[in-house]
Protein backbone atom coordinates (compact mmCIF):
# COMPACT_ATOMS: atom_id res chain seq x y z
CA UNK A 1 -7.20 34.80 -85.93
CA UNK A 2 -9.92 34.64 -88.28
CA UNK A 3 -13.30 33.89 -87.11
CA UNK A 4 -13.39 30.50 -88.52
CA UNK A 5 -10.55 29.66 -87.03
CA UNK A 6 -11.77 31.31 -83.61
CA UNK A 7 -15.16 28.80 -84.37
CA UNK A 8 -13.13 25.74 -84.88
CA UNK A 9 -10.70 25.81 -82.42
CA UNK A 10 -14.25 26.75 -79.83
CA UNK A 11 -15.75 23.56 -81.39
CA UNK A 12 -12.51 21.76 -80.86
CA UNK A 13 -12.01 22.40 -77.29
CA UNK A 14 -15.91 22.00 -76.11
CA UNK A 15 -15.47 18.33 -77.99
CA UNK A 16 -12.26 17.70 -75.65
CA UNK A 17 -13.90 19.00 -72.52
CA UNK A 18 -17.11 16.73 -73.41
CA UNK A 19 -15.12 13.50 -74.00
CA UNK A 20 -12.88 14.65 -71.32
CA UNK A 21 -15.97 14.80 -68.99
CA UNK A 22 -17.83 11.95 -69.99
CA UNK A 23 -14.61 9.97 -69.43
CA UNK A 24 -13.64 11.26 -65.65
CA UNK A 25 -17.91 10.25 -65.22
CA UNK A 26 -17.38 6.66 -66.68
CA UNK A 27 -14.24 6.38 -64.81
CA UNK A 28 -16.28 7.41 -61.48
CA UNK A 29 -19.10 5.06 -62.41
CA UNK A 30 -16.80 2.02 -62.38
CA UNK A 31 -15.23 2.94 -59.49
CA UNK A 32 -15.50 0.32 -57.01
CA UNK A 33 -17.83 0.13 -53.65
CA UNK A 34 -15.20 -1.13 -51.29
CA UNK A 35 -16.77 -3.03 -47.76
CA UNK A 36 -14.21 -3.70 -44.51
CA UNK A 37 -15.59 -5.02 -41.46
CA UNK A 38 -13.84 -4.88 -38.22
CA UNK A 39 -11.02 -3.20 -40.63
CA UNK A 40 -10.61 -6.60 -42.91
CA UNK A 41 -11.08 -6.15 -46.70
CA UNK A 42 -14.11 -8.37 -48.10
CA UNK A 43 -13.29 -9.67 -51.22
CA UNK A 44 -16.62 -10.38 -53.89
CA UNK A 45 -15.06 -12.73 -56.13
CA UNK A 46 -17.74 -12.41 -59.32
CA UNK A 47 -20.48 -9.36 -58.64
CA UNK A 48 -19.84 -6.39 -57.21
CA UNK A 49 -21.56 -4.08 -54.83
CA UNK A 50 -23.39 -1.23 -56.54
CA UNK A 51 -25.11 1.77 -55.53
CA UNK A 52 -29.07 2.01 -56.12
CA UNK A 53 -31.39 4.89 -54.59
CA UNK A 54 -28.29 6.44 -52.62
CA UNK A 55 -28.32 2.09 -51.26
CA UNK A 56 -25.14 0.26 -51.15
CA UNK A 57 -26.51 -3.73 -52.51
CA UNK A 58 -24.18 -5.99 -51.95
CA UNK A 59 -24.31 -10.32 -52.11
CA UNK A 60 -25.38 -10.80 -49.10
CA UNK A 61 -23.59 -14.10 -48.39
CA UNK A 62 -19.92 -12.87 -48.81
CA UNK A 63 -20.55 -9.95 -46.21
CA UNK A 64 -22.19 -12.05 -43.66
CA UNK A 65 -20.44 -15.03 -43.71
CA UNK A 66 -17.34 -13.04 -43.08
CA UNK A 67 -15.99 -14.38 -39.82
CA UNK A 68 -16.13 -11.17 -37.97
CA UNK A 69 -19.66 -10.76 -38.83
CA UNK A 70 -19.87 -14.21 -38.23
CA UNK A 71 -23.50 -15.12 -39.68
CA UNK A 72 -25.18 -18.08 -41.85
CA UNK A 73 -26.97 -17.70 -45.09
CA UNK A 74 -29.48 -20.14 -45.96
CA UNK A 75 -31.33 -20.11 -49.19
CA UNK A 76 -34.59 -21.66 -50.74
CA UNK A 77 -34.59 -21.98 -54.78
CA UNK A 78 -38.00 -22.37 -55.02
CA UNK A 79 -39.26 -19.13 -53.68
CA UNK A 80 -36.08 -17.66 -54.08
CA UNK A 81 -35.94 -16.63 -49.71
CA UNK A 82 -32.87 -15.79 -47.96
CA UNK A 83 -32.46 -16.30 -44.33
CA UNK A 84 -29.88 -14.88 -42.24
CA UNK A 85 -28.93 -15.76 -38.61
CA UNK A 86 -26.12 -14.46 -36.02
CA UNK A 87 -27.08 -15.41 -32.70
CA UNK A 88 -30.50 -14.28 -31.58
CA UNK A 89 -31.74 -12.78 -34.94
CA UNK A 90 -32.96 -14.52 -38.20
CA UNK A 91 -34.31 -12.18 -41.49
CA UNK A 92 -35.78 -13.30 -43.96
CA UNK A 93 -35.88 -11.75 -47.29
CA UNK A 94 -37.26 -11.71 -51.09
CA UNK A 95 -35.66 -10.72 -53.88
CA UNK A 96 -37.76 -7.36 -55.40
CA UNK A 97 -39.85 -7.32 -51.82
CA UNK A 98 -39.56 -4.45 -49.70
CA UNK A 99 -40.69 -6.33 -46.73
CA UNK A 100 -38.28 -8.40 -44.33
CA UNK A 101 -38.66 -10.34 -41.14
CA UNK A 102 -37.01 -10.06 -38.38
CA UNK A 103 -37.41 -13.08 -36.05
CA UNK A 104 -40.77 -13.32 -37.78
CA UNK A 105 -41.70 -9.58 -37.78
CA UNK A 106 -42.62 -7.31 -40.76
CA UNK A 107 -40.29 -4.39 -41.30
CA UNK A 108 -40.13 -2.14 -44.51
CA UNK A 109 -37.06 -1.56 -46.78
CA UNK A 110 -36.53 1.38 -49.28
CA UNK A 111 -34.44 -0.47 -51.57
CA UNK A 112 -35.93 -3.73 -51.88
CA UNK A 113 -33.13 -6.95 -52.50
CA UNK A 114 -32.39 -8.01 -55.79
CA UNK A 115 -30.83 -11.04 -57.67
CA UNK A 116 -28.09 -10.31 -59.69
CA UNK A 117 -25.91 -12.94 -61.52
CA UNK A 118 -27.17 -15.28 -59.41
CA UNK A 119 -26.33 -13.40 -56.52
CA UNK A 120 -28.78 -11.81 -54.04
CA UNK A 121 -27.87 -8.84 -53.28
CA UNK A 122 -29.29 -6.50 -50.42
CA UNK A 123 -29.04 -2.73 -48.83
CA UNK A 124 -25.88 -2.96 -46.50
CA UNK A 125 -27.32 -0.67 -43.96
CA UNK A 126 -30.51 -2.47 -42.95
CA UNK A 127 -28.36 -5.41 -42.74
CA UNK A 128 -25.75 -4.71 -40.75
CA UNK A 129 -27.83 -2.16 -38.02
CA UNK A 130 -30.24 -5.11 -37.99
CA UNK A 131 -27.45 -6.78 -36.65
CA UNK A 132 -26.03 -4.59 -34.31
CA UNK A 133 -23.06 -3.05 -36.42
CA UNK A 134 -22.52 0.60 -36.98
CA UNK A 135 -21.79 1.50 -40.68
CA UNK A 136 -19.56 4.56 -42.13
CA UNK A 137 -19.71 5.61 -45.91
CA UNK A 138 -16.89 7.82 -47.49
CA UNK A 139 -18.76 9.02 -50.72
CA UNK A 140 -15.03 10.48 -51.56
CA UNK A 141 -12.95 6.79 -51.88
CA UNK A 142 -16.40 4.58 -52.27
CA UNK A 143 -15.23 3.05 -48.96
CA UNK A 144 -17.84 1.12 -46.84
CA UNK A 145 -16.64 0.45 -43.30
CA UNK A 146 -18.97 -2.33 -40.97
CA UNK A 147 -17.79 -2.15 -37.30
CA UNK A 148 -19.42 -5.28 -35.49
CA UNK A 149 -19.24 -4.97 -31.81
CA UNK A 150 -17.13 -7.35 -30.13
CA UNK A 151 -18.29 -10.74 -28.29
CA UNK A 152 -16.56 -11.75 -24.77
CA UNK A 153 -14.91 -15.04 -25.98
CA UNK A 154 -16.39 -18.59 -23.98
CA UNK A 155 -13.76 -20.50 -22.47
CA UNK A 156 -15.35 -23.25 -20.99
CA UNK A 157 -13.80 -26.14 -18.93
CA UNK A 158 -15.11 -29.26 -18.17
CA UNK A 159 -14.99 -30.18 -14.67
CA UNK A 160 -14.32 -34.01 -14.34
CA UNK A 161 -12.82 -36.48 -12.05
CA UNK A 162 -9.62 -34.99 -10.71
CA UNK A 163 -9.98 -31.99 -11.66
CA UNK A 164 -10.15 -29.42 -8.64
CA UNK A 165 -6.58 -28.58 -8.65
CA UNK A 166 -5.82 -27.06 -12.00
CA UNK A 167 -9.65 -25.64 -11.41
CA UNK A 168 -8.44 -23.57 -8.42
CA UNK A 169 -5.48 -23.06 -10.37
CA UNK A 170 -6.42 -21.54 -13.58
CA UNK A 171 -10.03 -20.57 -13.13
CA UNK A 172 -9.72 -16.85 -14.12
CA UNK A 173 -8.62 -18.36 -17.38
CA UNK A 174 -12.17 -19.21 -17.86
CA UNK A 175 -15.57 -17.96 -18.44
CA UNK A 176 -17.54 -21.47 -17.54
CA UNK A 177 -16.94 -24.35 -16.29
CA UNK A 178 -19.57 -27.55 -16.67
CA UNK A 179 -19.77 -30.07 -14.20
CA UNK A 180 -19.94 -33.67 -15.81
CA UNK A 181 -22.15 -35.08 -12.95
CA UNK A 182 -24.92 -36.78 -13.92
CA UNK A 183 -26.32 -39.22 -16.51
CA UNK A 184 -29.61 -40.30 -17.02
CA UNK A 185 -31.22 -43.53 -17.07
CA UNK A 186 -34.11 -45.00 -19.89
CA UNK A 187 -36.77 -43.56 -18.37
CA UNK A 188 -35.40 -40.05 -18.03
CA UNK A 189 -34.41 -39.90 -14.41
CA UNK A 190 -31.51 -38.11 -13.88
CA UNK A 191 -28.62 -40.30 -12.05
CA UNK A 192 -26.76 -38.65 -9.58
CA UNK A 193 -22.69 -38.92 -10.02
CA UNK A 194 -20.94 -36.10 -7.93
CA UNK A 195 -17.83 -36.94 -6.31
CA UNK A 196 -17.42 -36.59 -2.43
CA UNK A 197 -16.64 -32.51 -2.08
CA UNK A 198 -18.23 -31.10 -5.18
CA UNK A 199 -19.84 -28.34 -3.02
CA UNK A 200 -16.52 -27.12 -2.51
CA UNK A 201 -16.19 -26.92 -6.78
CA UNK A 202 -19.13 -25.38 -7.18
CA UNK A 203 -19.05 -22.71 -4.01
CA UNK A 204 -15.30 -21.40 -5.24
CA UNK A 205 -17.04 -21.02 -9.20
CA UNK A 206 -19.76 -19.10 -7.67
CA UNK A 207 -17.64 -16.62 -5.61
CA UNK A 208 -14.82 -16.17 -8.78
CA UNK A 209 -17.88 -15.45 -10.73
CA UNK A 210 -16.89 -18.11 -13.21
CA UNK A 211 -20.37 -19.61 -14.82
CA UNK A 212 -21.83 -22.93 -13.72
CA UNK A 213 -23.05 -25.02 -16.34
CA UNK A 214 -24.28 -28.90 -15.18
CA UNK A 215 -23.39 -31.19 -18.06
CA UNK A 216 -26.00 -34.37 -18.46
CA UNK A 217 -24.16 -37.45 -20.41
CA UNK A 218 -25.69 -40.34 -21.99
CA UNK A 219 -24.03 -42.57 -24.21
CA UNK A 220 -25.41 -45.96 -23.81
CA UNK A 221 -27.65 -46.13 -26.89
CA UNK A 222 -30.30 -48.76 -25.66
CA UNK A 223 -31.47 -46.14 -22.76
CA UNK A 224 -30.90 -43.16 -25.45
CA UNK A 225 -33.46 -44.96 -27.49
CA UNK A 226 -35.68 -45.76 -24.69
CA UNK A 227 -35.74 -42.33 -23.05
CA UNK A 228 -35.91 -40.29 -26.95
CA UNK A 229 -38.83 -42.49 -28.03
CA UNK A 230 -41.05 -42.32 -24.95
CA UNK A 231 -42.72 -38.84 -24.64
CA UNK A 232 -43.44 -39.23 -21.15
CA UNK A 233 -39.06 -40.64 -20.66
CA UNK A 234 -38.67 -37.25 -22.27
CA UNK A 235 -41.01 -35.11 -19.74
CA UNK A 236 -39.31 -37.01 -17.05
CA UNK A 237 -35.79 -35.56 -18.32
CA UNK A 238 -37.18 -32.29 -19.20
CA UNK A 239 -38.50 -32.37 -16.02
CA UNK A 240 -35.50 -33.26 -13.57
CA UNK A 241 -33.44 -31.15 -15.29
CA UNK A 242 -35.36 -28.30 -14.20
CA UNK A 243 -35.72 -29.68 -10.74
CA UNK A 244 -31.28 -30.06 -10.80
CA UNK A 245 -30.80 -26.31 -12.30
CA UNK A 246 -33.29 -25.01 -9.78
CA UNK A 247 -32.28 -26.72 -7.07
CA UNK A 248 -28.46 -26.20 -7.34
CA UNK A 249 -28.26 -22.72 -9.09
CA UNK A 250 -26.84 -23.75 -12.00
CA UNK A 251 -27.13 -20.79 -14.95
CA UNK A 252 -27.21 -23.20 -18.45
CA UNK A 253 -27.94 -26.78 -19.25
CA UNK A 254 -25.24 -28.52 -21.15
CA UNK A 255 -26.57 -31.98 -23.06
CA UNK A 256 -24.07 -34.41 -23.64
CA UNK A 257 -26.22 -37.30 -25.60
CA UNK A 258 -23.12 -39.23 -27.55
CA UNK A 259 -24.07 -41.97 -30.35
CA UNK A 260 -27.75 -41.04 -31.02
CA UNK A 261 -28.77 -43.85 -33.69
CA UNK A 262 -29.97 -42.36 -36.76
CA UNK A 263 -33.58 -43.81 -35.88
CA UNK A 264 -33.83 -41.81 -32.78
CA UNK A 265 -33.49 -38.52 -34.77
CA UNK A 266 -36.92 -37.26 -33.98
CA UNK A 267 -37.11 -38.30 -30.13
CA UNK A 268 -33.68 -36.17 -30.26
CA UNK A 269 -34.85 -33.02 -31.82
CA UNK A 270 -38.15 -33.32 -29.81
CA UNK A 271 -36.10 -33.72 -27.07
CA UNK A 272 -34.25 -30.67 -27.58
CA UNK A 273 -37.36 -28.87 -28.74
CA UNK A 274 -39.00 -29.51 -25.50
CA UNK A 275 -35.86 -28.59 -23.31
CA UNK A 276 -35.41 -25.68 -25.02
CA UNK A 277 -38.68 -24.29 -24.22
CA UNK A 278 -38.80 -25.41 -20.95
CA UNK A 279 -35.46 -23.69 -19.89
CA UNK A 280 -36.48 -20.48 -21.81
CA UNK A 281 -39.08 -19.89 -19.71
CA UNK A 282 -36.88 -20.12 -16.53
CA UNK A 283 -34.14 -17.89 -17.85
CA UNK A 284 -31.62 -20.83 -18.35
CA UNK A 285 -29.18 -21.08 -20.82
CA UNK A 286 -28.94 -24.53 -23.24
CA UNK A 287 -25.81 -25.72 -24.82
CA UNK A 288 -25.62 -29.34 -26.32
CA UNK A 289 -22.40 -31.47 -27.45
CA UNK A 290 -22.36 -32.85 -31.09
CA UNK A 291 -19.53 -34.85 -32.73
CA UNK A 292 -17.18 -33.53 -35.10
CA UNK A 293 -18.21 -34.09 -39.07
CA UNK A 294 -16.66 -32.65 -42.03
CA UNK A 295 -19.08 -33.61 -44.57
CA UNK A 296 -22.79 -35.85 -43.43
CA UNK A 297 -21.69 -39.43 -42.08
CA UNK A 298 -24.23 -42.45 -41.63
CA UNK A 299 -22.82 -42.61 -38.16
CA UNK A 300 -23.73 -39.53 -37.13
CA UNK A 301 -26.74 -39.64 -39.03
CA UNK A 302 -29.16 -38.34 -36.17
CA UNK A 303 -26.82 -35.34 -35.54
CA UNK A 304 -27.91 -31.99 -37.82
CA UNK A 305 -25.56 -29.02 -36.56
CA UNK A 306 -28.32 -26.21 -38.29
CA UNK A 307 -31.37 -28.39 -36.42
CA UNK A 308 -29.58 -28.04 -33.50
CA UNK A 309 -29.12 -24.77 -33.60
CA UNK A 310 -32.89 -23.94 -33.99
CA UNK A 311 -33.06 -25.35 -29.96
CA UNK A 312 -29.93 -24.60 -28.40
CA UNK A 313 -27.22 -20.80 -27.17
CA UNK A 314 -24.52 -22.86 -28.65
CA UNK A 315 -23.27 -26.15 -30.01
CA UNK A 316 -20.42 -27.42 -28.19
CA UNK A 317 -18.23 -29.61 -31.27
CA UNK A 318 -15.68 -32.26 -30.05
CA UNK A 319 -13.20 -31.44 -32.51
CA UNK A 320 -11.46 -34.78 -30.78
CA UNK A 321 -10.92 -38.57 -30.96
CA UNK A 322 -10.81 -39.00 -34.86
CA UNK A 323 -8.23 -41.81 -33.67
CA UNK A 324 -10.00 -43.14 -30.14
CA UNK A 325 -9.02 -45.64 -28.09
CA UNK A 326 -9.72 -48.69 -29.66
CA UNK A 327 -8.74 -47.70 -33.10
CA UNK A 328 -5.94 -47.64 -35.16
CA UNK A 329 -3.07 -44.99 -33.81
CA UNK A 330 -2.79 -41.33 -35.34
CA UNK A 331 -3.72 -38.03 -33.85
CA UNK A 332 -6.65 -37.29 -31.97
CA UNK A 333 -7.36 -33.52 -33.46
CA UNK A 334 -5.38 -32.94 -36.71
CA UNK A 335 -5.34 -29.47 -37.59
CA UNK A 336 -6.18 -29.98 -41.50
CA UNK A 337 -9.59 -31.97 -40.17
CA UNK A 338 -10.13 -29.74 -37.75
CA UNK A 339 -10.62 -26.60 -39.75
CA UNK A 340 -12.49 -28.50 -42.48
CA UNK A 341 -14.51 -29.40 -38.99
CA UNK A 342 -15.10 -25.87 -38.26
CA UNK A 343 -15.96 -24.77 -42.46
CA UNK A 344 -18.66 -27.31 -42.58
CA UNK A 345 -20.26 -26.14 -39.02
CA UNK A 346 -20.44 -22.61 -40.37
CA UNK A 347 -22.44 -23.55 -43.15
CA UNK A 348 -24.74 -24.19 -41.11
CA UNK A 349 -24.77 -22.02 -37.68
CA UNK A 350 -23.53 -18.82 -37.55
CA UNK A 351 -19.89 -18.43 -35.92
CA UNK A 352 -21.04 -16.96 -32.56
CA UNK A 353 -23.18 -20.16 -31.82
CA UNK A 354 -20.21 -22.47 -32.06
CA UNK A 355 -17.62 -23.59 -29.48
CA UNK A 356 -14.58 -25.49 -30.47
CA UNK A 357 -13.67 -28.13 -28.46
CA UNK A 358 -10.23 -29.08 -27.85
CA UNK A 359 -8.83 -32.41 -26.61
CA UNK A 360 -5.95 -31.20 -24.20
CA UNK A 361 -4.34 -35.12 -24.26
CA UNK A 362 -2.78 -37.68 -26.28
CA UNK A 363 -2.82 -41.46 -26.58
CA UNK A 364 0.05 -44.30 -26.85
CA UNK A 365 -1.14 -47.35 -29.10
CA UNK A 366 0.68 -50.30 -28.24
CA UNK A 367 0.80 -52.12 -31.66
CA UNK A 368 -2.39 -54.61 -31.53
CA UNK A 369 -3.74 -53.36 -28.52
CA UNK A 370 -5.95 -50.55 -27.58
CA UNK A 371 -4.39 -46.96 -26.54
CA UNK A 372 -3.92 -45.40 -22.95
CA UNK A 373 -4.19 -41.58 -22.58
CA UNK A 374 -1.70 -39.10 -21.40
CA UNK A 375 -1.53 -35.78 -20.60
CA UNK A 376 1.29 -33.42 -22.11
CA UNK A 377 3.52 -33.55 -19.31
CA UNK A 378 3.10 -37.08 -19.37
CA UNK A 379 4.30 -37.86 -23.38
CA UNK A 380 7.00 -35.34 -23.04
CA UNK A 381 8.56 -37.41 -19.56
CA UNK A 382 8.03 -40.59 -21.92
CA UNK A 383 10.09 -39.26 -24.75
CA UNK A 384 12.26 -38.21 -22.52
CA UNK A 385 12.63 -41.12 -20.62
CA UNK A 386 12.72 -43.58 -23.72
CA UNK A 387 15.52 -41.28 -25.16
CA UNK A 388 13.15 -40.02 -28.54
CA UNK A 389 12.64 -37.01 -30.19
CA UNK A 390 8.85 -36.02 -30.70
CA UNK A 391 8.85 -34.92 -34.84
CA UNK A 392 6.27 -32.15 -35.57
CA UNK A 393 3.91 -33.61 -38.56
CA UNK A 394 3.45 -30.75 -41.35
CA UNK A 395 0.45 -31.29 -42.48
CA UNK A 396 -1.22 -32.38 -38.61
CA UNK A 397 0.37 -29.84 -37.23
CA UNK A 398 1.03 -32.15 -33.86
CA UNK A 399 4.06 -34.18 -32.56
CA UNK A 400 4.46 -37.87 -32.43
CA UNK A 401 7.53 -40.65 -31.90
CA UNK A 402 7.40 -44.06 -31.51
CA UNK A 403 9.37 -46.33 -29.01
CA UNK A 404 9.79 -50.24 -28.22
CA UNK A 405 9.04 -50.98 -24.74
CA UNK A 406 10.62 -53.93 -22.31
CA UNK A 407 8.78 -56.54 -23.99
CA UNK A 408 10.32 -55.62 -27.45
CA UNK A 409 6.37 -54.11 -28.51
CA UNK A 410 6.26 -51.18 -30.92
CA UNK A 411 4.40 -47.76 -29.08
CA UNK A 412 2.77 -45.13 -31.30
CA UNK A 413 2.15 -41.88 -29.17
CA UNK A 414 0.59 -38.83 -30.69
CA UNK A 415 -0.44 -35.86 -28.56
CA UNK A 416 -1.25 -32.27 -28.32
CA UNK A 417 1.91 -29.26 -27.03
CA UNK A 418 1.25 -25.83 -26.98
CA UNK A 419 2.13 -25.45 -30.23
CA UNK A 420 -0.46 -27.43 -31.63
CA UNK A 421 -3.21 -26.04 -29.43
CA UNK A 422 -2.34 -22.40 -30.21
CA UNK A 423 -2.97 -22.86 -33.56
CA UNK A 424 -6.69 -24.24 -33.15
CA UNK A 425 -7.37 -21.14 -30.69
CA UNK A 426 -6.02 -19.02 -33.26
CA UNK A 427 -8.43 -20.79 -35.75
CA UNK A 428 -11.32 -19.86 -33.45
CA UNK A 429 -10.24 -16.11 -33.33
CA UNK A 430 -9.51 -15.92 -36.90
CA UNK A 431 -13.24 -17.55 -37.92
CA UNK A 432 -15.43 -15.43 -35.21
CA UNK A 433 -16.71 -18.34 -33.23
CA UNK A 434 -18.20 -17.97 -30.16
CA UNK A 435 -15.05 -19.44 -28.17
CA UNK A 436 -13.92 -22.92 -27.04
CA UNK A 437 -14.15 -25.79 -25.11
CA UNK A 438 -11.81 -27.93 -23.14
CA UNK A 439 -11.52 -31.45 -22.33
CA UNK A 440 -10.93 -31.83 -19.54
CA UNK A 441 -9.49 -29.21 -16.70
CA UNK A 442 -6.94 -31.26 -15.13
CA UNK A 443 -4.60 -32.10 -18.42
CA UNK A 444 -3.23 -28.34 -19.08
CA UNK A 445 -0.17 -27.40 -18.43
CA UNK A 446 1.32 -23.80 -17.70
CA UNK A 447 1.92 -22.72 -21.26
CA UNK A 448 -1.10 -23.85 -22.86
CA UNK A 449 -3.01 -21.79 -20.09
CA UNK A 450 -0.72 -18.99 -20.98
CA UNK A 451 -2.48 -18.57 -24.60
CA UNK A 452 -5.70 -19.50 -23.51
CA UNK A 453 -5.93 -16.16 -20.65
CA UNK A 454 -4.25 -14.11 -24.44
CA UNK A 455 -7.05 -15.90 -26.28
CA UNK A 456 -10.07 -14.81 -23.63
């Protein structure tokens, strides 16, 4: 070969290996950063995690927000702040600052958070140790793998009325049970309600180490206006409900204040404000009730889930009574409501400071005439005994039938089976929240108490 042959074919070859190279690097440079938590794929539907100063960055709210991390992203336009909160921890961050809080200390980053695309995105590993997670990086497949540890899952039952017998029953099926004993009156003094043997209720709890909560209800919205607007009502409450959990050993509050006018908003959240502090200090724990919302209602107007959450361990939602009573007939918990229930909580509290509550009952509407409730066991003997077949609705995921009774009136019954129930436990798993909530112990029934041991 001659040697400009040898020279050309040299020149030829070093030009491959070059575009050859420069390919395999482009090819590695677009390879994507991958993120699982807890083993689940998260997808990043417009930017993309990238890799800056040996830092994974990725949007922040798409990694948190996942349900098994199971946090809440708020953000301020003006001066551009993200906040992030999963239980007892809240950062805050700044795009191009290398300086977070966390819960209102300073702590340095070396990669400071950017905004990209309108995304802000920030180092994975500060993040997720922050947070409690351990974090694995395979520089080989771009694989970033979050492990968040797992939460013991709240089943709590409420204890009212006739319910000792399913209590003794099926209390290793639960984690808490609250004991809906009291009220309160308009100038804050706790009213005593217990029936004749609760001693015995509470004793058995205690030695099944099941957790006592005391619930507190008040729904009678000329006394909650009276007690929320008086600062000394309030230091009355905040008062005797210290005296109660001291007194009778009880280990978290639970507020039940139902139909809080939209004018007593502030007497609420200073109300809350000034339990919460109070109870702190004594080592108690605070739960509170709020209604069910999918998107803000005027009649609910006093009720802010994120507010709430600033006071409260968790907020108890009564994913229930959409059809009460009174009202027209239709089901009390439809499963399409209730998981647009559950999507607009999260935007506002993170996943492990929510409990689901579930109605375990039904209702049968007489046409024109306000409904009576019934247990499971109860509408199945009625279908049974009016010769019906309960249909399954698709898209409420419940059964229902209707009947005629001796008088020739029409009878609309909808209810919960197990069926129906399973599949809002399983939406409680599947989103990370912190467990549920069941009205009332005494309407189970065996199966139902069969997924609910397989859900705990």
């Amino acid at each position: 070969m001659s040697w400009r042959k040898l020279i050309a074919a040299v020149v030829a070859l070093t030009g491959f290996l070059a575009s050859w190279c420069l390919t395999a690097s482009a090819a590695q440079a677009v390879e994507p950063v991958q993120v699982f938590v807890n083993g689940k794929s998260v997808s990043f539907p417009d930017v993309r995690p990238f890799i800056q100063n040996g830092r994974t960055l990725v949007p922040v709210r798409f990694v948190v927000e996942n349900p098994a991390f199971g946090a809440v992203v708020f953000y301020e336009p003006q001066t551009k702040k993200v906040t992030i909160k999963r239980g007892g921890i809240t950062v805050d961050c700044w795009p191009d600052s290398r300086t977070v809080l966390v819960n209102g200390g300073s702590r340095p980053l070396d990669v400071a958070p950017v905004l990209k695309e309108g995304r802000t995105m920030v180092p994975l590993r500060f993040l997720s140790e922050t947070f409690g997670a351990d974090v694995g990086w395979d520089g080989v497949t771009r694989i970033v793998r979050i492990t968040m540890p797992l939460r013991r899952k709240i089943v709590l039952g409420y204890y009212y009325g006739s319910s000792y017998g399913e209590f003794l029953e099926r209390h290793a099926n639960l984690t808490d049970v609250a004991f809906h004993w009291y009220t309160a009156d308009e100038k804050g003094n706790l009213v005593d309600e217990k029936p004749l043997g609760y001693q015995l209720a509470l004793d058995y709890a205690r030695a099944q180490g099941v957790r006592t909560q005391v619930s507190v209800i008040l729904t009678d919205p000329v006394k909650l206006h009276a007690l929320l607007g008086s600062r000394e009502a309030r230091q009355n409450f905040v008062n005797g409900a210290l005296d109660l959990v001291a007194r009778e050993g009880y280990q978290i509050f639970n507020l039940d204040f139902e139909g809080v006018k939209a004018e007593d908003r502030s007497g609420y959240y200073a109300l809350l404000s000034e339990l919460s502090q109070a109870l702190k200090k004594k080592g108690i724990g605070f739960y509170a009730t709020a209604p069910a919302m999918e998107k803000p209602v005027s009649w609910h107007a006093a009720y802010d889930y994120g507010e709430m959450g600033k006071y409260v361990d968790k907020v108890v939602i009564m994913a229930y009574d959409l059809h009460y009573r009174t009202g027209p007939p239709g089901p009390i918990a439809p499963y399409d409501w209730v998981k647009r229930v559950v999507a607009y909580a999260r935007q506002f509290l993170p996943a492990d400071q929510i409990i689901l509550g579930l109605g375990v009952y039904g209702r049968d509407w007489p046409e024109g005439k306000p409904a009576t409730s019934l247990t499971y066991q109860a509408a199945e003997a009625l279908a049974a005994e009016r010769q019906v077949q309960p249909a399954w609705h698709p898209v409420y995921c419940l059964p229902h039938f209707e009947y005629y009774d001796e008088a020739g009136v029409k009878h609309e019954v909808w209810y919960e089976n197990r069926a129906s129930l399973k599949l809002k436990l399983d939406l409680a798993e599947s989103q990370g929240l912190a467990g549920v909530s069941i009205w009332r112990l005494g309407y189970g029934f065996p199966d139902f108490w069969a997924d609910v041991a397989a859900f705990k």
